[in-house]
Protein backbone atom coordinates (compact mmCIF):
# COMPACT_ATOMS: atom_id res chain seq x y z
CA UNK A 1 5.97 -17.57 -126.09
CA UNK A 2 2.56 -16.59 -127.43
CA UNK A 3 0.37 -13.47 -126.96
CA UNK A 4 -2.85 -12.92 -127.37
CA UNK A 5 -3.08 -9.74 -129.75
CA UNK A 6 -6.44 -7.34 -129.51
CA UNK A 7 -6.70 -5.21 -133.06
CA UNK A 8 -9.54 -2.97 -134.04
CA UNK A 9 -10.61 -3.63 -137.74
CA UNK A 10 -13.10 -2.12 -139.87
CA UNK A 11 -15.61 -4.07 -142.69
CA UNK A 12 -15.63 -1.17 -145.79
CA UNK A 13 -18.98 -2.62 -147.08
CA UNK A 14 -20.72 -1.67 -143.80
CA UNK A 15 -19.09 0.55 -142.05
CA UNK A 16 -19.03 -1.97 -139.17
CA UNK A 17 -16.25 -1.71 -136.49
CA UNK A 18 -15.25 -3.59 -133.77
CA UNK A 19 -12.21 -5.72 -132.00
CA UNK A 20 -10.78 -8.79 -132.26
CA UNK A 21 -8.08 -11.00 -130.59
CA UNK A 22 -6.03 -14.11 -130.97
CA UNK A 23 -3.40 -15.80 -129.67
CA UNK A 24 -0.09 -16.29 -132.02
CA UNK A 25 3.78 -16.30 -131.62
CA UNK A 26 4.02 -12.71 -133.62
CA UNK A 27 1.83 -9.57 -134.13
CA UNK A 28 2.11 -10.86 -137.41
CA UNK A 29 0.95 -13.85 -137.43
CA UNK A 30 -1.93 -12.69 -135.09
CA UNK A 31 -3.07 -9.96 -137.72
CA UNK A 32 -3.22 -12.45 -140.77
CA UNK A 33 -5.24 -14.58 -138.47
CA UNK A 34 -7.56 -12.29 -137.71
CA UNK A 35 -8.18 -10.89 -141.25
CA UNK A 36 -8.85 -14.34 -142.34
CA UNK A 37 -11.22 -14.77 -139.50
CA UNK A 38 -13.45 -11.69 -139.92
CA UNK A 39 -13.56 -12.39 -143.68
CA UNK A 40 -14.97 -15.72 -142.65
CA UNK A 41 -17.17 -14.53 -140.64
CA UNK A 42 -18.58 -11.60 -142.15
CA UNK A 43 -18.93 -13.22 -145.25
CA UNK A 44 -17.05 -10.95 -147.35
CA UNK A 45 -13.96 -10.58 -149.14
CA UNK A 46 -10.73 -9.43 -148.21
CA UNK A 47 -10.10 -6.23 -149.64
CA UNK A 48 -13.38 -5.67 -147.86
CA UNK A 49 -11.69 -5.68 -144.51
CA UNK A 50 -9.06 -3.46 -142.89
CA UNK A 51 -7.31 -4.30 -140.02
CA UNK A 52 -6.75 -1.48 -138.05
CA UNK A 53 -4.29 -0.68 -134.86
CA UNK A 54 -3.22 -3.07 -132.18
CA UNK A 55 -4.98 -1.91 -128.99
CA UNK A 56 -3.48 -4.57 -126.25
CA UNK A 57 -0.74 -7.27 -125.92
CA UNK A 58 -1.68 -10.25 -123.01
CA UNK A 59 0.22 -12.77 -121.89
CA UNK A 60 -1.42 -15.83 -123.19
CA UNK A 61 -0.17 -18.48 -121.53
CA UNK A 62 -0.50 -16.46 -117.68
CA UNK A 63 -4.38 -15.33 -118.60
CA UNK A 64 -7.74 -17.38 -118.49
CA UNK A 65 -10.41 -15.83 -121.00
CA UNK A 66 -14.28 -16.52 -120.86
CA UNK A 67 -16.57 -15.91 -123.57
CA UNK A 68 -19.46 -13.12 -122.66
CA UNK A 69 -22.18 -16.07 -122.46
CA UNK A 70 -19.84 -17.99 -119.76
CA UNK A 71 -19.61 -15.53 -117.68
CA UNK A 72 -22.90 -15.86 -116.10
């Protein structure tokens, strides 16, 4: 069954904090995922980023997510 995992992480460089989430079989799995993900996106590299504690565990196949923008 998967779940969608929400971690905090942290980019060293900048100081920058924030949340993420994805949807994997294992806590894991969902934490790898995201590393790779923020590295990618905050063009950086992966040292740079520190994934921090798991904040919430969802059901993902139960839940229907919207991005911000779709919302309105």
């Amino acid at each position: 069954m998967k779940q969608r995992y929400l971690f905090e992480y942290e980019v060293l460089s900048t100081q920058k904090k924030g949340e993420f989430s994805q949807v994997a079989e294992t806590e894991e799995r969902a934490k790898a995922l995201i590393h790779e993900r923020i590295v990618d996106l905050e063009f950086t590299e992966d040292e740079d980023v520190v994934i921090g504690k798991l904040l919430k565990v969802l059901d993902a196949e139960k839940q229907i997510f919207q991005c911000e923008g779709c919302e309105s």
